[in-house]
PDB file of N, CA and C in Angstrom:
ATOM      1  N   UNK A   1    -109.900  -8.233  38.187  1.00  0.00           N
ATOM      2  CA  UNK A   1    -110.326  -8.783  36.920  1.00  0.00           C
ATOM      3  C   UNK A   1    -110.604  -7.645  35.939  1.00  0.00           C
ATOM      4  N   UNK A   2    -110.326  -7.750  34.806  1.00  0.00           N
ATOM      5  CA  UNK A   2    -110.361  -6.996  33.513  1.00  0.00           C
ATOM      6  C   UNK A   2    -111.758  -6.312  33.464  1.00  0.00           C
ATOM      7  N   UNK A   3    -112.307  -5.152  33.046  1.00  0.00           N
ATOM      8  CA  UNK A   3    -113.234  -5.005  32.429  1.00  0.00           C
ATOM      9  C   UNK A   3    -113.332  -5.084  30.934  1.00  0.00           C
ATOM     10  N   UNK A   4    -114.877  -4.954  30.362  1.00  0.00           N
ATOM     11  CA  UNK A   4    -114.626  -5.089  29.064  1.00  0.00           C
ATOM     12  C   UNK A   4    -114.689  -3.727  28.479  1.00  0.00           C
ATOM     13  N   UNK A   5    -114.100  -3.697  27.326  1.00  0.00           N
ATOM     14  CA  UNK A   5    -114.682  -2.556  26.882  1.00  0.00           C
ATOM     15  C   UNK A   5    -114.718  -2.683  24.788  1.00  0.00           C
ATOM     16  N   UNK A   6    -115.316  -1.961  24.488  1.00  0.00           N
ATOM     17  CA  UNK A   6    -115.594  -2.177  23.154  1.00  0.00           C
ATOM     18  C   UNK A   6    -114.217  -1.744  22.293  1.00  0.00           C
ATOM     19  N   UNK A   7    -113.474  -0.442  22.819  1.00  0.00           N
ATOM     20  CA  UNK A   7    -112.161   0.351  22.445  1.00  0.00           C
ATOM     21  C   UNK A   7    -111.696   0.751  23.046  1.00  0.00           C
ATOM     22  N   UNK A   8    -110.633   1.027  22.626  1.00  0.00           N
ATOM     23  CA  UNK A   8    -109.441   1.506  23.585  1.00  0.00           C
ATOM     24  C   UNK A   8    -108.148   2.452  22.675  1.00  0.00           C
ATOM     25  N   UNK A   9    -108.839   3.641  22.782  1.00  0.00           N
ATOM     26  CA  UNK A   9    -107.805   4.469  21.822  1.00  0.00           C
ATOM     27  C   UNK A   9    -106.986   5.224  22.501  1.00  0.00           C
ATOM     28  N   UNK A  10    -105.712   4.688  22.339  1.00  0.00           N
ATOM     29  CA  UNK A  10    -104.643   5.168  22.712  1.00  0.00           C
ATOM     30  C   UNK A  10    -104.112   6.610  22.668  1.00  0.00           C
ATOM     31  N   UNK A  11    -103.762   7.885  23.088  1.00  0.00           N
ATOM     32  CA  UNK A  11    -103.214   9.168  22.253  1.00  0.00           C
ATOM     33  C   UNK A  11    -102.178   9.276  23.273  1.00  0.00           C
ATOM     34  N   UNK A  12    -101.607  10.440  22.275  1.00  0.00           N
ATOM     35  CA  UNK A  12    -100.287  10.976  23.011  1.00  0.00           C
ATOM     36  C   UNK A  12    -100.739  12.428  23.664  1.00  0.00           C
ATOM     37  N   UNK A  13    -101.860  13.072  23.257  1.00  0.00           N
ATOM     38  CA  UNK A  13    -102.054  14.337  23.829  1.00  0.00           C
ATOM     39  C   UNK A  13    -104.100  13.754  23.819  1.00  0.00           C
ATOM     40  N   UNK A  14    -104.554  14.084  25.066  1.00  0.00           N
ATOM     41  CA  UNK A  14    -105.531  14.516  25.312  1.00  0.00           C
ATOM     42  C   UNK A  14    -106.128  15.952  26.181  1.00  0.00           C
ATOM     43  N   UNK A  15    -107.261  16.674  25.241  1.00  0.00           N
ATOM     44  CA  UNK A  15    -107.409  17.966  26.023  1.00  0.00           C
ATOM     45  C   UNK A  15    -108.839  17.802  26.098  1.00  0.00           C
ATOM     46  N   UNK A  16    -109.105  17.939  27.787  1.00  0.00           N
ATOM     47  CA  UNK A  16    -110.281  17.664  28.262  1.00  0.00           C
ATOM     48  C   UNK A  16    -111.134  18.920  28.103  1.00  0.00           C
ATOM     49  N   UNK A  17    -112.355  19.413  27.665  1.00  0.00           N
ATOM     50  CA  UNK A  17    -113.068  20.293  28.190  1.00  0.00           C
ATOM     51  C   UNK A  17    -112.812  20.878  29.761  1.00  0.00           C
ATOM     52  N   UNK A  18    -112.648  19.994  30.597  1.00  0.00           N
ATOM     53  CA  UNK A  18    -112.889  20.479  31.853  1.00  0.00           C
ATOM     54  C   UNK A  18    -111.910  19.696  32.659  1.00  0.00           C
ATOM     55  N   UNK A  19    -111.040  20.280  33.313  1.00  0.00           N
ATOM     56  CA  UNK A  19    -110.363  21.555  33.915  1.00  0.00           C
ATOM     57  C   UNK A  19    -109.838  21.888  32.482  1.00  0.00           C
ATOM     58  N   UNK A  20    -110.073  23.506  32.383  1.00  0.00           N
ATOM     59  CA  UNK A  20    -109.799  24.085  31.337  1.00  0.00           C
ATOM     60  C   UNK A  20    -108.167  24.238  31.446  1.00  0.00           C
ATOM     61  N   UNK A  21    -107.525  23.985  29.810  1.00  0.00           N
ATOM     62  CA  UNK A  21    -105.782  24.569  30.093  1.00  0.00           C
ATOM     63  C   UNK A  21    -105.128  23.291  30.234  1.00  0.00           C
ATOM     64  N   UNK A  22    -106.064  21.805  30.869  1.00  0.00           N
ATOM     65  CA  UNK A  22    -105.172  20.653  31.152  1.00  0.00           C
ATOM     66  C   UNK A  22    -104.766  19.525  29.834  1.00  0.00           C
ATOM     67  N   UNK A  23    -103.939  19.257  29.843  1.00  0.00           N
ATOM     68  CA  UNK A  23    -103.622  18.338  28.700  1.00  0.00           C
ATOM     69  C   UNK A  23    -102.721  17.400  29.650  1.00  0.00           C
ATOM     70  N   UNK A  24    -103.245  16.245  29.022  1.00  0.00           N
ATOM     71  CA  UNK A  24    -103.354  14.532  29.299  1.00  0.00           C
ATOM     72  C   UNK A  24    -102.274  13.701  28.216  1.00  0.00           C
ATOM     73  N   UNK A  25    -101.209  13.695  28.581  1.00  0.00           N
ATOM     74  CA  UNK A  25    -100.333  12.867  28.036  1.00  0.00           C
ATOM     75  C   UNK A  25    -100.641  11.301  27.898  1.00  0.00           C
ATOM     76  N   UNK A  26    -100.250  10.619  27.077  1.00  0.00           N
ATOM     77  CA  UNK A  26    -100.050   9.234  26.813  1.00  0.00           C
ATOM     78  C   UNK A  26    -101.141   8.624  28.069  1.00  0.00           C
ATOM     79  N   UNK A  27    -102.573   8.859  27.695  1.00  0.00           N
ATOM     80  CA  UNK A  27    -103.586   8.522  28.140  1.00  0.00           C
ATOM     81  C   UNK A  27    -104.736   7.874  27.187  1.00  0.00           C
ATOM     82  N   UNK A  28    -105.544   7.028  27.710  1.00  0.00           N
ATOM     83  CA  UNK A  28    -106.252   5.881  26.986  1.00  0.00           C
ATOM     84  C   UNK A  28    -107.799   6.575  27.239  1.00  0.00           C
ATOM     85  N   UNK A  29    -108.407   6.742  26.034  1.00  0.00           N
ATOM     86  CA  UNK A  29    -109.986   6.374  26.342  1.00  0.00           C
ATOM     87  C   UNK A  29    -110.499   5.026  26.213  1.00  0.00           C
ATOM     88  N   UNK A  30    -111.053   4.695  26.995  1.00  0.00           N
ATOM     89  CA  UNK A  30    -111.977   3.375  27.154  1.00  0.00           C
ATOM     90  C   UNK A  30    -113.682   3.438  26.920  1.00  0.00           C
ATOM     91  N   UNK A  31    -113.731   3.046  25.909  1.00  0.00           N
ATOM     92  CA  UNK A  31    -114.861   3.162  25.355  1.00  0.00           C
ATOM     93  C   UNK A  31    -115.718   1.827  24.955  1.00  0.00           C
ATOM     94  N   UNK A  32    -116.776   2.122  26.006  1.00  0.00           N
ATOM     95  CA  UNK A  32    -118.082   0.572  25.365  1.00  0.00           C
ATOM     96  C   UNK A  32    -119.443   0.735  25.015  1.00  0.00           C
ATOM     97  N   UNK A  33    -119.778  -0.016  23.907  1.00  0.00           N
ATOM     98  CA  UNK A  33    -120.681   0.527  23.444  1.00  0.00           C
ATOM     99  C   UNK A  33    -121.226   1.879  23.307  1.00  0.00           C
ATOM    100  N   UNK A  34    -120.089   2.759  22.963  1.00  0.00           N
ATOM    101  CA  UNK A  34    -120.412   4.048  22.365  1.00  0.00           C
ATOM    102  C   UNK A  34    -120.628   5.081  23.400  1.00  0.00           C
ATOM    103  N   UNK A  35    -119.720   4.757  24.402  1.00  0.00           N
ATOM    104  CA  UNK A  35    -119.972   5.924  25.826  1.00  0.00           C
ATOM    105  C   UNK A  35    -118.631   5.466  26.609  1.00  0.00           C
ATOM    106  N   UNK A  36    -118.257   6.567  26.831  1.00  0.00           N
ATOM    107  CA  UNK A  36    -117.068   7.208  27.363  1.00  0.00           C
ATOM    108  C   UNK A  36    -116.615   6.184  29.174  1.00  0.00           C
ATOM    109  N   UNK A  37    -116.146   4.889  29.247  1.00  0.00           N
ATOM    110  CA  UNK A  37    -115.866   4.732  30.487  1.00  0.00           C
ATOM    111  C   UNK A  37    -114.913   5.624  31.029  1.00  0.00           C
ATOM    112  N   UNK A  38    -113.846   5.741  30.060  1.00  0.00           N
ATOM    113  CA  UNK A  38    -112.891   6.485  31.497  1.00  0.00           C
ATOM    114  C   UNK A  38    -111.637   7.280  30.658  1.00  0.00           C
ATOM    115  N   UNK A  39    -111.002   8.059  30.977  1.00  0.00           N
ATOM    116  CA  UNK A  39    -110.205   8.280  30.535  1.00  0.00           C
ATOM    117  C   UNK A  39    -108.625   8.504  32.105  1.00  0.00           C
ATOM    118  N   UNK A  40    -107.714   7.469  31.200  1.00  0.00           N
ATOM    119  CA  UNK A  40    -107.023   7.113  32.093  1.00  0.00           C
ATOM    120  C   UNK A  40    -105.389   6.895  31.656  1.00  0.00           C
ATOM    121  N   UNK A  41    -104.244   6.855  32.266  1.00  0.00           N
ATOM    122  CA  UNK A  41    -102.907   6.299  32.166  1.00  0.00           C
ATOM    123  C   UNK A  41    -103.058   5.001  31.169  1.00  0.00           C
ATOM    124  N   UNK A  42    -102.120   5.341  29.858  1.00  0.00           N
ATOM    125  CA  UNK A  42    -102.297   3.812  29.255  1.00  0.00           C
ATOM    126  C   UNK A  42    -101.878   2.584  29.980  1.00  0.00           C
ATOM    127  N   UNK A  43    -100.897   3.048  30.738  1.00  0.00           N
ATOM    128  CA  UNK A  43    -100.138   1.527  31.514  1.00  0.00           C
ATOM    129  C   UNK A  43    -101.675   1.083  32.683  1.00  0.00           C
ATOM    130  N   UNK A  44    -101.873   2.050  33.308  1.00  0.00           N
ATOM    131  CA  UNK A  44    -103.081   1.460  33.791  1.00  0.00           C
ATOM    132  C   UNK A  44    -104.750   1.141  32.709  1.00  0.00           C
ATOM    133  N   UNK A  45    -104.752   1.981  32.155  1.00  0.00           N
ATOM    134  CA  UNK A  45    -105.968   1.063  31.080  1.00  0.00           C
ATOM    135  C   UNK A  45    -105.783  -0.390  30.871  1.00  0.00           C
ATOM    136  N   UNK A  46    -104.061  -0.676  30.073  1.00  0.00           N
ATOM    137  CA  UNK A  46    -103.664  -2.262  30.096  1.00  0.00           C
ATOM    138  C   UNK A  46    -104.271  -3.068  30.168  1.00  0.00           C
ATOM    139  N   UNK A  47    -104.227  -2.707  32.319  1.00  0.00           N
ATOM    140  CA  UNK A  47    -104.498  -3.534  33.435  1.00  0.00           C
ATOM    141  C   UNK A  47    -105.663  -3.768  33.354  1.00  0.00           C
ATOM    142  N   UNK A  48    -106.422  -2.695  33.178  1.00  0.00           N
ATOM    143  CA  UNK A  48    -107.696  -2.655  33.781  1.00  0.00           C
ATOM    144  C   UNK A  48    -109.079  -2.772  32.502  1.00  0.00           C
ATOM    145  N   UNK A  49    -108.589  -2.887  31.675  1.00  0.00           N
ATOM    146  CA  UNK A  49    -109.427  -2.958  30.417  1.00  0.00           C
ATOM    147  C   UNK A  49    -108.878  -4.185  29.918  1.00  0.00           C
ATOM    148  N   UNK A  50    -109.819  -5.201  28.966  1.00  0.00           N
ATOM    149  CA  UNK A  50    -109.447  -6.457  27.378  1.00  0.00           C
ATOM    150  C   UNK A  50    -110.381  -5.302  26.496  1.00  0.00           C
TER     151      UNK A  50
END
């Protein structure tokens, strides 16, 4: 079953603080109420986030 989440912003490049040097292709932040659930594969966010 879906979780909820408040947003869901899509990018084509994400660069994490930490592991330094890594960049995150066509990955989703999931964001609720103003705090960071997850950062993840958009095809899996989809699934797993409304």
């Amino acid at each position: 079953m879906p979780q909820a989440a408040t947003a869901l912003l899509n990018a084509r490049w994400i660069v994490p603080v930490e592991p330094e040097g890594q960049v995150l292709e066509h990955h989703t932040l999931a964001i609720h109420e103003g705090r960071i659930l997850a950062i993840l594969p958009q095809a899996e966010a989809a699934i797993r986030y409304t």
